[in-house]
C-alpha atoms as a PDB file:
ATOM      1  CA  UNK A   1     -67.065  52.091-130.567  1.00  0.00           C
ATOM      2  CA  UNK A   2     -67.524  48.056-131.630  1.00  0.00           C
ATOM      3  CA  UNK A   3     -69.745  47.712-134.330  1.00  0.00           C
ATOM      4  CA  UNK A   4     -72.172  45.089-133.509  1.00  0.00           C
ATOM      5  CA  UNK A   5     -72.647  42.585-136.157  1.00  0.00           C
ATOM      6  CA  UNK A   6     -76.503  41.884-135.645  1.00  0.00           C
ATOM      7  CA  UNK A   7     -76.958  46.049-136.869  1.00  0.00           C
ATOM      8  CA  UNK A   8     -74.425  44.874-140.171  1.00  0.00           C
ATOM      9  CA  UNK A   9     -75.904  40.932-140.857  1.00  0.00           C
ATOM     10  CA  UNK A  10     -79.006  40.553-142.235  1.00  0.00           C
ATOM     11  CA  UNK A  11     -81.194  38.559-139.695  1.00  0.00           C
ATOM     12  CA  UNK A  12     -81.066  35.635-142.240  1.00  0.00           C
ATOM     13  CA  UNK A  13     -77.369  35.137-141.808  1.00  0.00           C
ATOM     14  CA  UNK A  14     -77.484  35.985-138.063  1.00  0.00           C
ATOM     15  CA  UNK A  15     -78.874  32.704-137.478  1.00  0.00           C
ATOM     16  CA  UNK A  16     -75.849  30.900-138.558  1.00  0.00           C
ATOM     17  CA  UNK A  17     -73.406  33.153-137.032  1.00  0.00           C
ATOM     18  CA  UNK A  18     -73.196  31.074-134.137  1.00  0.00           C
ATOM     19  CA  UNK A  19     -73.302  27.009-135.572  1.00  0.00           C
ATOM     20  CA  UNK A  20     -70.994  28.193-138.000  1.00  0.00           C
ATOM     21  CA  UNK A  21     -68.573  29.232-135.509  1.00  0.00           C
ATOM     22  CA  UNK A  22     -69.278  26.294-133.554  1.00  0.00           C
ATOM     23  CA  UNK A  23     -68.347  24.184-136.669  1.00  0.00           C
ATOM     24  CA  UNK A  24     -65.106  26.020-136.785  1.00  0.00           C
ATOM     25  CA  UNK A  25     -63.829  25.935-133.166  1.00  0.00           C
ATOM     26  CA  UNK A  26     -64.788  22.161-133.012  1.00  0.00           C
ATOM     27  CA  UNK A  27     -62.754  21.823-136.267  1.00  0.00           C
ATOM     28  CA  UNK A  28     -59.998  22.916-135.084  1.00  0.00           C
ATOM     29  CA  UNK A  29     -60.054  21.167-131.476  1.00  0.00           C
ATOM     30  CA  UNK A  30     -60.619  17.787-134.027  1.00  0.00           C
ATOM     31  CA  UNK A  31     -57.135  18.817-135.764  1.00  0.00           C
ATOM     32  CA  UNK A  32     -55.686  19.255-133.196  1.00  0.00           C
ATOM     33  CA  UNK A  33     -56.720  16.132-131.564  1.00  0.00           C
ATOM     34  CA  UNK A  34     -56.133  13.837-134.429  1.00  0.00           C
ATOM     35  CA  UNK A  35     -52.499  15.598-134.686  1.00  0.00           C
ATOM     36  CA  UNK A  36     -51.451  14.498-131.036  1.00  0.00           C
ATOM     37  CA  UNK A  37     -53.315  11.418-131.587  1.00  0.00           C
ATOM     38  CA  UNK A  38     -50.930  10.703-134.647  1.00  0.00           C
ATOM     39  CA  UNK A  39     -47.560  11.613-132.487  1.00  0.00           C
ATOM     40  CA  UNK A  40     -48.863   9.319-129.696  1.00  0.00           C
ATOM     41  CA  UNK A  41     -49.449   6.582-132.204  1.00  0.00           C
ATOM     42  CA  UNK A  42     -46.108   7.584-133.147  1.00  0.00           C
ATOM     43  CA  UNK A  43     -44.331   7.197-130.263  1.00  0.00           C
ATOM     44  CA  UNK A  44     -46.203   3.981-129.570  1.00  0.00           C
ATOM     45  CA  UNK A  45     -45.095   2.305-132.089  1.00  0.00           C
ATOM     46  CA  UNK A  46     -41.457   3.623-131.891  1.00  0.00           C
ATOM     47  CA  UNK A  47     -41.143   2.771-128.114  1.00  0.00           C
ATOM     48  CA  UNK A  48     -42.821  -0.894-129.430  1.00  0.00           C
ATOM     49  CA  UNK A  49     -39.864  -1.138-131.376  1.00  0.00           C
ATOM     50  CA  UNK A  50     -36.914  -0.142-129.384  1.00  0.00           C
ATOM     51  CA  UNK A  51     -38.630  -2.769-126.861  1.00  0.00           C
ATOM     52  CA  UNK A  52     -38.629  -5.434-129.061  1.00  0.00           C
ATOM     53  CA  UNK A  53     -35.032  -4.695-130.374  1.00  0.00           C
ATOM     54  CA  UNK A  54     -34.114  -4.744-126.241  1.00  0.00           C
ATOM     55  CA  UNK A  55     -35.507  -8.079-126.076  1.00  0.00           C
ATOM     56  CA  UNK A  56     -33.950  -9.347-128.539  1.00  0.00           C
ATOM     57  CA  UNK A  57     -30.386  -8.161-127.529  1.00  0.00           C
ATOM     58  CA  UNK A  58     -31.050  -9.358-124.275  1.00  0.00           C
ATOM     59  CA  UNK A  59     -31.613 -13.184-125.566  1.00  0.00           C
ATOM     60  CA  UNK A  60     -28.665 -12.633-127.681  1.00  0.00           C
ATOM     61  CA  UNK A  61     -26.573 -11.739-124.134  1.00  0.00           C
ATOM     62  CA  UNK A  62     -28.487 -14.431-122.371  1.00  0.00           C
ATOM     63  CA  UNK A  63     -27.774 -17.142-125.173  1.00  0.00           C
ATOM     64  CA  UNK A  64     -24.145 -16.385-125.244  1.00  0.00           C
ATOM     65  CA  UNK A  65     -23.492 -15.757-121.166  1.00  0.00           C
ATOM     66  CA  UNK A  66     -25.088 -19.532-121.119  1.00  0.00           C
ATOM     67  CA  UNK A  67     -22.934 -20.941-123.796  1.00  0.00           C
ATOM     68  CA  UNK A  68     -19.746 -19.630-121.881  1.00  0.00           C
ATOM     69  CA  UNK A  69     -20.878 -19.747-118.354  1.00  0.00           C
ATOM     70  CA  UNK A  70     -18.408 -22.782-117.432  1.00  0.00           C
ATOM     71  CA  UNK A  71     -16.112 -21.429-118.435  1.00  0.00           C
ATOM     72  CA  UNK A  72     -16.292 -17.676-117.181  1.00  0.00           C
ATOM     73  CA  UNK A  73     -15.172 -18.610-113.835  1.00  0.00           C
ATOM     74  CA  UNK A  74     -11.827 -20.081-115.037  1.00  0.00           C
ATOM     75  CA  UNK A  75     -11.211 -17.258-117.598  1.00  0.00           C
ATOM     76  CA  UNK A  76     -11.512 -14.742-115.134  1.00  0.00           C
ATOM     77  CA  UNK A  77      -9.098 -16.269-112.400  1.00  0.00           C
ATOM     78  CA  UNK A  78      -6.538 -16.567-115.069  1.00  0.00           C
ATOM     79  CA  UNK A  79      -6.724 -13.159-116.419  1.00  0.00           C
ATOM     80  CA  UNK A  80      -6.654 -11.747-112.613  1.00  0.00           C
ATOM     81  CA  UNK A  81      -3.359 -13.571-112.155  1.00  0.00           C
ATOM     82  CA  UNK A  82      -2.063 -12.703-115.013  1.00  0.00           C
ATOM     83  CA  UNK A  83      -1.994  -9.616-115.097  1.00  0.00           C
ATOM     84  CA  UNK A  84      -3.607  -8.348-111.620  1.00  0.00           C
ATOM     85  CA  UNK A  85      -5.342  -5.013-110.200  1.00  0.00           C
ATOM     86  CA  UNK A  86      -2.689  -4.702-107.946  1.00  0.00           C
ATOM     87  CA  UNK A  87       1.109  -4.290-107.807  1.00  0.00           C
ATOM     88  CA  UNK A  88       1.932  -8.021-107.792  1.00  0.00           C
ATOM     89  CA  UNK A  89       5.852  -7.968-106.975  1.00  0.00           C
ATOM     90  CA  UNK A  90       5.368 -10.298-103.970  1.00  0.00           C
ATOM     91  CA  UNK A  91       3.645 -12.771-106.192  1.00  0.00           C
ATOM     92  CA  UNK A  92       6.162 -12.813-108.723  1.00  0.00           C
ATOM     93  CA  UNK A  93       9.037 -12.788-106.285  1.00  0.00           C
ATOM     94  CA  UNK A  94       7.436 -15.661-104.607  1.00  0.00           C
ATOM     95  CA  UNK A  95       7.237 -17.669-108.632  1.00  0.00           C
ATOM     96  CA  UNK A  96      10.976 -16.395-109.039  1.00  0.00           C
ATOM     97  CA  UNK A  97      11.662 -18.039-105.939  1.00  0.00           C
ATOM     98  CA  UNK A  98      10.111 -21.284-106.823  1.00  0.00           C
ATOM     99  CA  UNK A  99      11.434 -21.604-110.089  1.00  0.00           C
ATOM    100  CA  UNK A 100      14.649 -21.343-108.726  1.00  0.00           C
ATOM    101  CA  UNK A 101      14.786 -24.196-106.358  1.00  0.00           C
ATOM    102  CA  UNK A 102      13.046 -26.086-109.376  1.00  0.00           C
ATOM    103  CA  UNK A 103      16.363 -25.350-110.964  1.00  0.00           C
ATOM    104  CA  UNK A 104      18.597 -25.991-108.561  1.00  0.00           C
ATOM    105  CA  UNK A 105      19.591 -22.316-108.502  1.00  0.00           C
ATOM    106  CA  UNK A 106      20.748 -19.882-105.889  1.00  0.00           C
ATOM    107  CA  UNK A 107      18.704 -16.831-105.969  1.00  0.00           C
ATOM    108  CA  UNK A 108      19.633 -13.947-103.809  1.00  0.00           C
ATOM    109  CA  UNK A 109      19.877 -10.326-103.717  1.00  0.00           C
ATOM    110  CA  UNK A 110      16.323  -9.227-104.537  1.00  0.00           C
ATOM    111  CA  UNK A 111      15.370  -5.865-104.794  1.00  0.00           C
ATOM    112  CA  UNK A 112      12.109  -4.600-106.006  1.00  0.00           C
ATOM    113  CA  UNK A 113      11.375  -1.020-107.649  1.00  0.00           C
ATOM    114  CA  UNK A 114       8.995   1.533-107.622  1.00  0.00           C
ATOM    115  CA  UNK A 115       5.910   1.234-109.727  1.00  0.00           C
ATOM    116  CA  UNK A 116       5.519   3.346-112.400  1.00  0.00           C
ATOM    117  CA  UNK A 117       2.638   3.960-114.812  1.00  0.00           C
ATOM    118  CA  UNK A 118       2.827   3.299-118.375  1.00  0.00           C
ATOM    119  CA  UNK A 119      -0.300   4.062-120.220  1.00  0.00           C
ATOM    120  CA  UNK A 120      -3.195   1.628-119.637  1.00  0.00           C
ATOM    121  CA  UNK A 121      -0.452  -0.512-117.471  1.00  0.00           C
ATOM    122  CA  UNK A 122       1.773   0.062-114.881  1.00  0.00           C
ATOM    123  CA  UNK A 123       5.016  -1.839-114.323  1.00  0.00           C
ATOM    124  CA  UNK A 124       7.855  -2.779-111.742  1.00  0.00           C
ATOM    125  CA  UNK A 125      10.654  -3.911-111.822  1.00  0.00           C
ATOM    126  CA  UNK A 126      12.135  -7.114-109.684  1.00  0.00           C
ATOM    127  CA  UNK A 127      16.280  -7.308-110.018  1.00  0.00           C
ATOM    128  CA  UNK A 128      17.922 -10.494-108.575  1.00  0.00           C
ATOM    129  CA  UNK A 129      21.156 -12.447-108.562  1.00  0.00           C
ATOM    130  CA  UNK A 130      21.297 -16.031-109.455  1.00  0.00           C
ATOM    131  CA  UNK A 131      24.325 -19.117-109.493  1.00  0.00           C
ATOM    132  CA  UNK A 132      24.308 -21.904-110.911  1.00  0.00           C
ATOM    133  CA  UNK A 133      25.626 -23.448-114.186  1.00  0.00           C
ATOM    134  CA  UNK A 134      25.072 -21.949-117.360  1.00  0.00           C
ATOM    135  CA  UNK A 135      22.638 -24.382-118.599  1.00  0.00           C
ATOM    136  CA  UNK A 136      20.116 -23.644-115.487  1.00  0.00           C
ATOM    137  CA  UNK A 137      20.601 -20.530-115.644  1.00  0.00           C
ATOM    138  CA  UNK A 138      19.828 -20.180-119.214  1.00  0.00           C
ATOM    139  CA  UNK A 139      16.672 -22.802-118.774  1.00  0.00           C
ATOM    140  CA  UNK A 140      15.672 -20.237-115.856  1.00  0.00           C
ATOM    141  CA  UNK A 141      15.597 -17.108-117.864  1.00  0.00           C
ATOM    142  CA  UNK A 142      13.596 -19.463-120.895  1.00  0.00           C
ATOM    143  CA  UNK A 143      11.369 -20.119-118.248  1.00  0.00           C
ATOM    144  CA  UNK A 144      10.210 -16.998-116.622  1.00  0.00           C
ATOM    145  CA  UNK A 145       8.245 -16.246-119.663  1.00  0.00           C
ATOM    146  CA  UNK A 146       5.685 -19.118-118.774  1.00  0.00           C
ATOM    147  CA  UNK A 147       4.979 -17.284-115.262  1.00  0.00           C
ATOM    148  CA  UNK A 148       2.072 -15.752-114.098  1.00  0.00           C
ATOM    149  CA  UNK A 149       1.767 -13.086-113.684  1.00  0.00           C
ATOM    150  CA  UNK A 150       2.673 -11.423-117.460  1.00  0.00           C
ATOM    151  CA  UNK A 151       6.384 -10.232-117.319  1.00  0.00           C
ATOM    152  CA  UNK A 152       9.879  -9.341-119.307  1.00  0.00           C
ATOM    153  CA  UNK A 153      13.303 -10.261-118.841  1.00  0.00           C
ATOM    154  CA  UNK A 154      14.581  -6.678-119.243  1.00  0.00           C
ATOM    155  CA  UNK A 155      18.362  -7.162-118.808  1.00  0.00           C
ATOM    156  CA  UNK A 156      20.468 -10.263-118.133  1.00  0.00           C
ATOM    157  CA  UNK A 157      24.223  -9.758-117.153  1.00  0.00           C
ATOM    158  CA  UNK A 158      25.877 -13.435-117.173  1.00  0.00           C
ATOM    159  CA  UNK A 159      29.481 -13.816-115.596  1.00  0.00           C
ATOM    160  CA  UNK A 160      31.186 -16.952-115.582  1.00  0.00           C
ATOM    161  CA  UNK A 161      34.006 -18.256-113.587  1.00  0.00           C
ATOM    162  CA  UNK A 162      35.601 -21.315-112.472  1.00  0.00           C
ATOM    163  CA  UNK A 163      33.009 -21.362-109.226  1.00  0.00           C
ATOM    164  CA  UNK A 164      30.106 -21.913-111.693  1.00  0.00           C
ATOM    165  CA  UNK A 165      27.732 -18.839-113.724  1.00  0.00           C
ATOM    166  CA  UNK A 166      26.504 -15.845-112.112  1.00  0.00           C
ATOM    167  CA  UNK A 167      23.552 -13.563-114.060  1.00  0.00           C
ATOM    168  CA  UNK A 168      22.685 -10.520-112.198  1.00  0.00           C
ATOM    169  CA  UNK A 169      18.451 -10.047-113.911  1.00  0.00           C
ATOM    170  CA  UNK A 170      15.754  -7.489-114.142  1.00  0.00           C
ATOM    171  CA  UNK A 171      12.375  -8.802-114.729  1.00  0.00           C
ATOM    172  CA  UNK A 172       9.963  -6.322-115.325  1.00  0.00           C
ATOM    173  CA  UNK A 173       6.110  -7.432-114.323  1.00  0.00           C
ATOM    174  CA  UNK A 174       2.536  -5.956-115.104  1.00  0.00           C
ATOM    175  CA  UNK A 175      -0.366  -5.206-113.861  1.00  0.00           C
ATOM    176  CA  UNK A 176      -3.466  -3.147-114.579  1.00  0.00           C
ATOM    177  CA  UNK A 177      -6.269  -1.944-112.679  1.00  0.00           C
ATOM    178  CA  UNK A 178      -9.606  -3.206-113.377  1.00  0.00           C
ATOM    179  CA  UNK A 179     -12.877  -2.037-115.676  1.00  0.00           C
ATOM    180  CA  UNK A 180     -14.663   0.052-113.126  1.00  0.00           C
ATOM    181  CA  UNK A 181     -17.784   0.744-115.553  1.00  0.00           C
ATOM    182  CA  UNK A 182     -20.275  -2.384-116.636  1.00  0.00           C
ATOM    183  CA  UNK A 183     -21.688  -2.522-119.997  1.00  0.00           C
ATOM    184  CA  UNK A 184     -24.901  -1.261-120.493  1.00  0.00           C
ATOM    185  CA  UNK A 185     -27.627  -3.787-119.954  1.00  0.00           C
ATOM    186  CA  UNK A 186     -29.094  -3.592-123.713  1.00  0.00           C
ATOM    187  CA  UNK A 187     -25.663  -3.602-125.108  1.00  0.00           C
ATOM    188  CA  UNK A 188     -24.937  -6.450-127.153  1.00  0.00           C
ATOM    189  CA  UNK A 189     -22.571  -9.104-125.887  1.00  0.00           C
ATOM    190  CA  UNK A 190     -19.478  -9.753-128.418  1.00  0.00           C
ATOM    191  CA  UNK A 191     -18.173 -13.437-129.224  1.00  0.00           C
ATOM    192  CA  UNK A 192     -14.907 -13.506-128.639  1.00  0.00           C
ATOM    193  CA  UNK A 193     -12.586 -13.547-131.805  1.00  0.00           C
ATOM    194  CA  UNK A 194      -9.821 -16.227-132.748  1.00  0.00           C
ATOM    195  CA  UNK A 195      -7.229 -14.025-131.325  1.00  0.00           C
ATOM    196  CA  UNK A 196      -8.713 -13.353-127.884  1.00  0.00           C
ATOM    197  CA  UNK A 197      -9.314 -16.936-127.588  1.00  0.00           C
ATOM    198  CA  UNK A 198      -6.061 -17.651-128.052  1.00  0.00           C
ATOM    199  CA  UNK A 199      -4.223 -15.353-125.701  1.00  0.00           C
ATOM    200  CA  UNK A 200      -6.833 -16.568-123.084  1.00  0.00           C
ATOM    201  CA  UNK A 201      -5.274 -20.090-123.816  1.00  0.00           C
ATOM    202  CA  UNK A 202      -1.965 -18.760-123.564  1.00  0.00           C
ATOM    203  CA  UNK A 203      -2.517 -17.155-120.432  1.00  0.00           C
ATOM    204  CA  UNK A 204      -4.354 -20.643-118.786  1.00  0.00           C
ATOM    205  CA  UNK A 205      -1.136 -22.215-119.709  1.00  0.00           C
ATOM    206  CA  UNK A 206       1.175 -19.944-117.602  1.00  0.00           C
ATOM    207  CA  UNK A 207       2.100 -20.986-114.091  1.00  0.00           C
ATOM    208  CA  UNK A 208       0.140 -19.791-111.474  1.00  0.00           C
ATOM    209  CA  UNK A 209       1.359 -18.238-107.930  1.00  0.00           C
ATOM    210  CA  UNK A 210       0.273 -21.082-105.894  1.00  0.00           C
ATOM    211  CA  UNK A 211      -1.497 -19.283-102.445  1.00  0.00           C
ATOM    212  CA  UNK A 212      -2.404 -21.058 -99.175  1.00  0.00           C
ATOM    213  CA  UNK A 213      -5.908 -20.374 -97.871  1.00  0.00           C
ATOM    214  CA  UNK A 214      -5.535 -20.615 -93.936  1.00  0.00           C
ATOM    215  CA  UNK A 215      -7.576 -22.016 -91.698  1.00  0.00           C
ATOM    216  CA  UNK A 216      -9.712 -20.451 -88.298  1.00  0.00           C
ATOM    217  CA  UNK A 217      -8.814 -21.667 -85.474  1.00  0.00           C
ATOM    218  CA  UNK A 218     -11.579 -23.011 -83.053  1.00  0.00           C
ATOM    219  CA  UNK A 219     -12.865 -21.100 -80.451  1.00  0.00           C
ATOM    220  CA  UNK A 220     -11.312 -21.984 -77.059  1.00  0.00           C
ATOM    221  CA  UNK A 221      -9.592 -20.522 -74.077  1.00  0.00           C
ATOM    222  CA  UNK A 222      -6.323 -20.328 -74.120  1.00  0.00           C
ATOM    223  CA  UNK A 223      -3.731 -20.398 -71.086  1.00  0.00           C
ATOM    224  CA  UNK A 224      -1.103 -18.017 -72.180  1.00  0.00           C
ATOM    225  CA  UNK A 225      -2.924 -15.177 -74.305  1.00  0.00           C
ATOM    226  CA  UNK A 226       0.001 -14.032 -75.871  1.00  0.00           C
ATOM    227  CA  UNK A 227       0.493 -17.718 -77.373  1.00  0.00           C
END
């Protein structure tokens, strides 16, 4: 059976039985407020800094995309043809080609092999048979290294005869597929160091594949559909 305490208190002390508990639950509900209000004030002033570090990487990214922004366009075309997404063994058959009649060489025989990865890269190879003299075809095999896109003479057999020089040539070319993921937003943008900038200038001077954009024809109505 509870003992009540009005039969155990004198009535003196009753009377503060209840302000003194009072005084203690609203102590306690005043802890505990001033202890979330502390962790809110907390995170405040946490979240307050995280957004002014954002802010300030993100006129750090906008300073440095404006300082470069002439010249993003051009980068990016270059490194695209220099070494592109896709298998680009047309391309480079097509530059092969042209250097040759630049050379006044005979190329013939090509035959182009199946991709096959390596690593980050993958790589094909392109074998071909050229004539000439030996001096073109030893300016053509200096040359293929200022091609677009990025390749390797891999093997160069040279016969000569009374007719003139024949090399029988393997040129291996690259290509690698491009960053699917974008940088996070609040990630700091990177200048480019010496090095970069300089394999970006050796890349702008290679020798582009040279591609023909063709034209729509106009609507009309034509005689002979199968024209």
């Amino acid at each position: 059976m509870a003992i009540e305490y009005k039969k155990i208190l004198p009535p003196s002390i009753q009377v503060f039985v209840v302000p003194i508990a009072l005084l203690v639950v609203l102590g306690i509900l005043s802890g505990l407020a001033i202890r979330v209000g502390f962790a809110r004030i907390g995170q405040q002033r946490q979240d307050v800094a995280l957004a002014r570090q954002n802010e300030g990487t993100l006129s750090q990214k906008e300073g440095v995309l404006r300082s470069i922004q002439a010249t993003v366009p051009t980068y990016v075309n270059t490194v695209a043809a220099s070494l592109p997404e896709k298998n680009p063994a047309l391309s480079m058959t097509s530059q092969l080609r042209t250097l040759a009649l630049s050379n006044g060489l005979i190329l013939e025989n090509i035959k182009i092999g199946s991709a096959v990865p390596s690593g980050d890269f993958s790589e094909v190879n392109i074998t071909f048979g050229l004539e000439g003299t030996s001096p073109q075809v030893v300016s053509y095999l200096n040359s293929i290294k200022n091609l677009a896109p990025v390749s390797t003479v891999e093997k160069a057999k040279i016969n000569q005869s009374a007719l003139g020089t024949r090399a029988d040539i393997t040129v291996r070319v690259y290509y690698s597929p491009f960053p699917q993921k974008l940088p996070s937003l609040i990630e700091p943008v990177k200048e480019l160091t010496e090095d970069e900038r300089n394999i970006l200038n050796r890349l702008s001077a290679l020798s582009m594949p040279a591609f023909t954009d063709l034209q729509a024809q106009p609507a009309g109505t034509r005689e002979n559909p199968f024209d």
